[in-house]
N, C-alpha and C. Protein backbone atom coordinates (compact mmCIF):
# COMPACT_ATOMS: atom_id res chain seq x y z
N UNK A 1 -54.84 45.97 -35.64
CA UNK A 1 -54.39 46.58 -34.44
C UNK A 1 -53.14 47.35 -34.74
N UNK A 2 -53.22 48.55 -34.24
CA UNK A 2 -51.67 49.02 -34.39
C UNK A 2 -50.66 48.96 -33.65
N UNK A 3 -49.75 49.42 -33.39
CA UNK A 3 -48.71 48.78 -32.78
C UNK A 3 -47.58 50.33 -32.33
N UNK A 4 -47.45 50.21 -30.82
CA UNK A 4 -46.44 51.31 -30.34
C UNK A 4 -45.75 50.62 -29.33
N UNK A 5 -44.44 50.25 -30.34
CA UNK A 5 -43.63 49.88 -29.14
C UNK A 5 -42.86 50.87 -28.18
N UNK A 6 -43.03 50.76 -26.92
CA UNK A 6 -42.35 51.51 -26.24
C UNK A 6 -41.08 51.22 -25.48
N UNK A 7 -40.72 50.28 -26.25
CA UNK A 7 -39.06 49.46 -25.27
C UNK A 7 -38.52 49.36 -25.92
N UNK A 8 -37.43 49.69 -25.31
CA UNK A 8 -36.40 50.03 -25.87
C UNK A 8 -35.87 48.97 -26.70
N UNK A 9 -35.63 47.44 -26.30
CA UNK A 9 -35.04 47.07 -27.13
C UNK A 9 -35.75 46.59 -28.46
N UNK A 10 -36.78 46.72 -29.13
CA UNK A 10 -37.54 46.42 -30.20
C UNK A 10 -37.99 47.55 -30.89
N UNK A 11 -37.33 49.08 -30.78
CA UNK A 11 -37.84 50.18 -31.24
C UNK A 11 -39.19 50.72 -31.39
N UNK A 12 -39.65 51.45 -32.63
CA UNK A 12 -40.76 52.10 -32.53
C UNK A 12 -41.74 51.45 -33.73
N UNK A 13 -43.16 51.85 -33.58
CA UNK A 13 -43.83 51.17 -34.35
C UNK A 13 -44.89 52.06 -34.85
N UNK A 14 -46.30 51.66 -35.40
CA UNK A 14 -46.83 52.24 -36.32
C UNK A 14 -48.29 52.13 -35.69
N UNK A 15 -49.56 52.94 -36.42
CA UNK A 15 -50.48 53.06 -35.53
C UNK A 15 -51.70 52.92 -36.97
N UNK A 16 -53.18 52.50 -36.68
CA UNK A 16 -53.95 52.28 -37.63
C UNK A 16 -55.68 51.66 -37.32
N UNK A 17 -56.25 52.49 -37.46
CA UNK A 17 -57.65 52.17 -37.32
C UNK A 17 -59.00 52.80 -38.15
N UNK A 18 -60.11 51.90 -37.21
CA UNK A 18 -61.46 52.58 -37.29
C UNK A 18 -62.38 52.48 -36.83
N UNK A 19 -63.17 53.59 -36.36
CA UNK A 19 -64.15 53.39 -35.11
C UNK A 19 -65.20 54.01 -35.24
N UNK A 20 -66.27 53.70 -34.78
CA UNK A 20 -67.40 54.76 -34.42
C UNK A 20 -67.13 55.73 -33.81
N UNK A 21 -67.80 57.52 -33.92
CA UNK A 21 -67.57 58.20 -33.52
C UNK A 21 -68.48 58.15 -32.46
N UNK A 22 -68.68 58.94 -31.16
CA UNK A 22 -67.31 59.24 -30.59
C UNK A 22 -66.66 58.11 -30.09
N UNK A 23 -65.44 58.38 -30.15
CA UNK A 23 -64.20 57.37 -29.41
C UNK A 23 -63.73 57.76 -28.01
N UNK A 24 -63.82 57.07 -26.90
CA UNK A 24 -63.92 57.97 -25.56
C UNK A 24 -62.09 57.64 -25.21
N UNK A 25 -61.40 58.37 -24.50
CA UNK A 25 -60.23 58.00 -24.13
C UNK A 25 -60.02 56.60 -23.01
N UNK A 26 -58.97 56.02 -23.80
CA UNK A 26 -58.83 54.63 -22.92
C UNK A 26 -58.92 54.97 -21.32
N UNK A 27 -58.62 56.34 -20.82
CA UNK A 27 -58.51 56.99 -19.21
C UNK A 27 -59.97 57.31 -18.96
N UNK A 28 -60.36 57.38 -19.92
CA UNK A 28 -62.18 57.72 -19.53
C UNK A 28 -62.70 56.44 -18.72
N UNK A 29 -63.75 56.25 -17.61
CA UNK A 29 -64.28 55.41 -16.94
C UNK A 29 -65.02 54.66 -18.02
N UNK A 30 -65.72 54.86 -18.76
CA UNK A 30 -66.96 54.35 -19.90
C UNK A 30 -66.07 53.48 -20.53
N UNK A 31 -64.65 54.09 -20.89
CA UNK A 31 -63.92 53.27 -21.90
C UNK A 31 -64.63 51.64 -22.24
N UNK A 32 -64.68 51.10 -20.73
CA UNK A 32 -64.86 49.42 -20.80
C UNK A 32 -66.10 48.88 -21.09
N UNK A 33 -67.22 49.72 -21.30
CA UNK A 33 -68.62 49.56 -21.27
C UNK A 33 -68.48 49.90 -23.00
N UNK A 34 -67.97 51.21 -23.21
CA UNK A 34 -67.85 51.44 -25.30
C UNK A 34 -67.57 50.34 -25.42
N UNK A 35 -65.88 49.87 -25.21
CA UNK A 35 -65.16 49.25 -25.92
C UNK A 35 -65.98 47.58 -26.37
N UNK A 36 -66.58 47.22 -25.28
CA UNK A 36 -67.30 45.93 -24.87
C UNK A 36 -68.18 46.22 -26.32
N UNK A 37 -69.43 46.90 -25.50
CA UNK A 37 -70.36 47.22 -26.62
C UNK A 37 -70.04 47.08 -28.06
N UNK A 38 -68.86 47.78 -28.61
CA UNK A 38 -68.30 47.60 -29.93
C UNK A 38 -67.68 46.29 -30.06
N UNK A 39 -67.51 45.97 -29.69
CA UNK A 39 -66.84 44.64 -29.76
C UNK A 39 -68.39 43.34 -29.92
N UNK A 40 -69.13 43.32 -28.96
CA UNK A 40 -70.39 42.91 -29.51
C UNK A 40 -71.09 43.12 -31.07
N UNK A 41 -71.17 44.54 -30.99
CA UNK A 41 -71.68 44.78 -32.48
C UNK A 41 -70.59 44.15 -33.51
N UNK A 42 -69.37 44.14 -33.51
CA UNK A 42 -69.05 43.72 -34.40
C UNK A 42 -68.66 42.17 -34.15
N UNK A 43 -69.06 41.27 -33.59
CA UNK A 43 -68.91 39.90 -33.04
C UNK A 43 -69.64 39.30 -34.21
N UNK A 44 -68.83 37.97 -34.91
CA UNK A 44 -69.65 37.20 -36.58
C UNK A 44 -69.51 36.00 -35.64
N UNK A 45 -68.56 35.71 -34.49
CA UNK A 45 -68.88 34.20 -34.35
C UNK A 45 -67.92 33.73 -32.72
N UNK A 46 -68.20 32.97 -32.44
CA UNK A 46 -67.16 32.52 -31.10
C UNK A 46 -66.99 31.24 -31.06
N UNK A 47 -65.66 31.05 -30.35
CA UNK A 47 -65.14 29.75 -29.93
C UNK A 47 -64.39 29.68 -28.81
N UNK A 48 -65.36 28.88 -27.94
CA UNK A 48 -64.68 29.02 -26.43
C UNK A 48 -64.11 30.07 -25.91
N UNK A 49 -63.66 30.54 -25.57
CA UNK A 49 -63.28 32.45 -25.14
C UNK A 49 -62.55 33.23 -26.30
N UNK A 50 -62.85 32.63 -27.70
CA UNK A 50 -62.22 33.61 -27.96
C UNK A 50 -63.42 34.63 -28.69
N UNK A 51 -63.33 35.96 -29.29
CA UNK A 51 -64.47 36.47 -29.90
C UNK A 51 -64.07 36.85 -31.24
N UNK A 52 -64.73 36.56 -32.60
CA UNK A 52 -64.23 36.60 -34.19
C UNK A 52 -65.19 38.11 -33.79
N UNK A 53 -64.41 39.02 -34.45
CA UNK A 53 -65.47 40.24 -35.06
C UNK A 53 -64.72 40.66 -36.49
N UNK A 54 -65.73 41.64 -37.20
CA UNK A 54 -65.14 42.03 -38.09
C UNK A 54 -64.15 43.42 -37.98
N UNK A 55 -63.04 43.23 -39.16
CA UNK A 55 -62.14 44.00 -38.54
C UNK A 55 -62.39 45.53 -39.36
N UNK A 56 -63.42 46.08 -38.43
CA UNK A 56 -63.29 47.41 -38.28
C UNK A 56 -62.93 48.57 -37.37
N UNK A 57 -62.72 48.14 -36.26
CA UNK A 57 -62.17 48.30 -35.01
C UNK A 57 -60.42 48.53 -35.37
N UNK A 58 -60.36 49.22 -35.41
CA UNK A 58 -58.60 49.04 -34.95
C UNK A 58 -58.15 49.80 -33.48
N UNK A 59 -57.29 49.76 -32.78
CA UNK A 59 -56.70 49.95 -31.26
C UNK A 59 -55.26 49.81 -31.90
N UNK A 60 -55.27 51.52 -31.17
CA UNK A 60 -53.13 51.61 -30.97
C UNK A 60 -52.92 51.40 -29.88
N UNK A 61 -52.38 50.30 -29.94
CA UNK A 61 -52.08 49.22 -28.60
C UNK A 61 -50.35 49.90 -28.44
N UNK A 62 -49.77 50.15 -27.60
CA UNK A 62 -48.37 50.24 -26.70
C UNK A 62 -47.87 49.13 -25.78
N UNK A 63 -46.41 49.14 -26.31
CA UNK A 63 -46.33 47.61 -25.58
C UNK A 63 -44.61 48.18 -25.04
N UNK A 64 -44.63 46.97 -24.47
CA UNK A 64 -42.52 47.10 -24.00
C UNK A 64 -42.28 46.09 -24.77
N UNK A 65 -42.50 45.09 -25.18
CA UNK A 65 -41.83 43.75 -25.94
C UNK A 65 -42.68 43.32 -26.92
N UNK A 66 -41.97 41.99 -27.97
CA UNK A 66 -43.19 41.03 -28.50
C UNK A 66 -41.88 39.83 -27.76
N UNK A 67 -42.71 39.01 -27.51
CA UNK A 67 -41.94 37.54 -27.30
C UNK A 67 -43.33 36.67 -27.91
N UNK A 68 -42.26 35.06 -28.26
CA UNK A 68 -42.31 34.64 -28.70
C UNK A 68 -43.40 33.49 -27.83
N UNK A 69 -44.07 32.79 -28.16
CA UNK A 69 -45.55 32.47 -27.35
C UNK A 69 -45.91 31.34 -28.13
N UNK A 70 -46.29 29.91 -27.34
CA UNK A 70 -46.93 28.52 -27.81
C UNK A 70 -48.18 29.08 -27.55
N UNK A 71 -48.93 29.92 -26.80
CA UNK A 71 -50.19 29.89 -26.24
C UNK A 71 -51.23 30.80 -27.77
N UNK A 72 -50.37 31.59 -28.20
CA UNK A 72 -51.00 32.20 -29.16
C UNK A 72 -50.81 31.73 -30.93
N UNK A 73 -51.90 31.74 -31.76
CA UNK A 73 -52.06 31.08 -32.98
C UNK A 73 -50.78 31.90 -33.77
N UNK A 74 -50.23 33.11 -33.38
CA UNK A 74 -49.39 34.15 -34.18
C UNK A 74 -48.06 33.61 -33.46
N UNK A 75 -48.27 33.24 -32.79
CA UNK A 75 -46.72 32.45 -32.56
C UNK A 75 -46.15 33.58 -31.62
N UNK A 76 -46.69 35.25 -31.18
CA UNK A 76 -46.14 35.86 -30.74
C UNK A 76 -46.92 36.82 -29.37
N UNK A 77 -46.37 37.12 -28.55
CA UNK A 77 -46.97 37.63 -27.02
C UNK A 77 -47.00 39.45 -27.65
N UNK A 78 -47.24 40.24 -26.87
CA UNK A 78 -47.32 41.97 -26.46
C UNK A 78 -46.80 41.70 -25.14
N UNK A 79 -45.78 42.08 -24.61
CA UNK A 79 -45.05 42.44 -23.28
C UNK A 79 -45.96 43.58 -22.86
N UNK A 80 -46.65 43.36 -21.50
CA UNK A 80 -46.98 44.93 -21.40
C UNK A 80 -48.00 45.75 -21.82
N UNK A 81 -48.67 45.13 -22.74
CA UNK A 81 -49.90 45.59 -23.78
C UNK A 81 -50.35 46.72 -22.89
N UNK A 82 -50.90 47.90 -23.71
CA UNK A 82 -51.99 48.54 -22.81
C UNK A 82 -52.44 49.28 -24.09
N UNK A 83 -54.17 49.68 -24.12
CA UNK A 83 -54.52 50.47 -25.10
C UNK A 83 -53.98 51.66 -24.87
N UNK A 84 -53.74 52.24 -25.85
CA UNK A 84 -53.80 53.82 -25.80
C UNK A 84 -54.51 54.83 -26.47
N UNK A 85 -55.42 54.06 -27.50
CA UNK A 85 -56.66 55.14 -28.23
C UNK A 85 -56.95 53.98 -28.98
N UNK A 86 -58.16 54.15 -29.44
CA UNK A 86 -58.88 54.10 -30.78
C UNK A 86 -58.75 54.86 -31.98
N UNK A 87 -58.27 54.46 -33.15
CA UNK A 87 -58.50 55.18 -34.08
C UNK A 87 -59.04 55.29 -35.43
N UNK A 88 -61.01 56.09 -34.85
CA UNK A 88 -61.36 56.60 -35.91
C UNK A 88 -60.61 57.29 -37.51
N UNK A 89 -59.58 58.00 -37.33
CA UNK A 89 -58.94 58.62 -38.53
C UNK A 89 -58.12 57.30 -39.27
N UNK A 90 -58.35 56.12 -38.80
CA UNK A 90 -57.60 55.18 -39.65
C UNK A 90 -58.22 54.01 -40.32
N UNK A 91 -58.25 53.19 -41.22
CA UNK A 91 -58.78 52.58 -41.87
C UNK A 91 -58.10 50.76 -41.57
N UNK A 92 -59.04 49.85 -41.11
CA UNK A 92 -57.79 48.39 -40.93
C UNK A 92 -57.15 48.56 -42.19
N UNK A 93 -57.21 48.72 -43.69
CA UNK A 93 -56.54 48.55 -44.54
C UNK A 93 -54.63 49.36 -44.08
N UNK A 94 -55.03 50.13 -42.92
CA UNK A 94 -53.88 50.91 -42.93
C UNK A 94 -52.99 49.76 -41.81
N UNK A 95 -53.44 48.87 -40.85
CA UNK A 95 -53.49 48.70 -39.76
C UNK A 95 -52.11 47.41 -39.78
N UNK A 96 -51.26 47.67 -38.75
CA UNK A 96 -50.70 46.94 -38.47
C UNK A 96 -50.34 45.22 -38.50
N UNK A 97 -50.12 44.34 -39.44
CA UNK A 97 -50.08 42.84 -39.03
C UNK A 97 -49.08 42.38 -38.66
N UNK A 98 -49.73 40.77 -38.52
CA UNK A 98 -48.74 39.88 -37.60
C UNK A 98 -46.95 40.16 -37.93
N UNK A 99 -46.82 40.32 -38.99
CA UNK A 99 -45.54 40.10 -40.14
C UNK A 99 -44.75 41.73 -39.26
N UNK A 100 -45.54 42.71 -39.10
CA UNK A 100 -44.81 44.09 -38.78
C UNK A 100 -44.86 43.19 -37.10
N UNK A 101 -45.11 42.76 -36.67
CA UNK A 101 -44.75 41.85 -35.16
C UNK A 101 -43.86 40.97 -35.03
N UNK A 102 -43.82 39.92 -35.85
CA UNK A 102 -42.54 39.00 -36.23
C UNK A 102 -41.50 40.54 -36.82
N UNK A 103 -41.23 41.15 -37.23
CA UNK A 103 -40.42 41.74 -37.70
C UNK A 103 -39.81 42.48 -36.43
N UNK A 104 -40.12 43.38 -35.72
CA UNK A 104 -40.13 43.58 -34.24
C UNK A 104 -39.44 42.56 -33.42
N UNK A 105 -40.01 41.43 -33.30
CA UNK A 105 -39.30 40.16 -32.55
C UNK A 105 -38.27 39.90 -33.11
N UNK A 106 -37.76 39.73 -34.66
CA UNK A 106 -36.44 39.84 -34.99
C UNK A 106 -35.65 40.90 -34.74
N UNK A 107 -36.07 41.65 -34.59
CA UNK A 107 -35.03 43.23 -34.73
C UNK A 107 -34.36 43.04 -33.23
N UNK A 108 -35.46 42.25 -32.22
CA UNK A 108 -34.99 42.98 -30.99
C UNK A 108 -34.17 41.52 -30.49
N UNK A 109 -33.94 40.85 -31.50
CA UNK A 109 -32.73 39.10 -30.97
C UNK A 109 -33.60 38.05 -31.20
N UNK A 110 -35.10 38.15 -31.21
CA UNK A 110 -35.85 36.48 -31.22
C UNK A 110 -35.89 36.13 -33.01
N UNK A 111 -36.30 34.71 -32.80
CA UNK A 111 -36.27 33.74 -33.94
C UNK A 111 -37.57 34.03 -34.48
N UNK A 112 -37.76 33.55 -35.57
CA UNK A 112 -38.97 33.93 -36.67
C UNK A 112 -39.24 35.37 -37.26
């Protein structure tokens, strides 16, 4: 997943994917019917709500915060999350991890 922070206090971030063509804009109506669909095709397994796919999919996600979170396995929240594209022109090898998120949460005052 890539990562655009848009708040101020955790600065700016980085972006990284890959998708089937075409990629419709997150403002497009279809968006939720693609996005689903792809997310099926690439689905290897589930556990209780969550869904394993393989990571070919990447989403430049925009956020205002990361805080710090018991509820999630990464130890860390998205303030704000909202997609803002898919991106075909990027490869997951390019793509954002947890570590560039903990790094973010330090910059902007939190622990870890």
């Amino acid at each position: 997943m890539g990562m655009v922070n848009e708040g101020a206090a955790a600065g700016g971030g980085a972006a990284a994917g890959a998708a089937a063509a075409p990629v419709p804009s997150p403002f497009v109506g279809n968006v939720l019917a693609w996005q689903t669909e792809k997310v099926f095709e690439l689905d290897v397994g589930r556990d209780g709500h969550t869904v394993y796919v393989r990571p070919e999919l990447v989403v430049e996600v925009a956020f205002n915060d990361v805080q710090a979170s018991p509820q999630y396995p990464g130890g860390l929240a998205l303030r704000f999350a909202r997609v803002k594209r898919y991106r075909p022109d990027k490869g997951p090898d390019m793509a954002d991890t947890i570590a560039t998120g903990r790094h973010l949460h330090r910059r902007a005052g939190g622990e870890g």
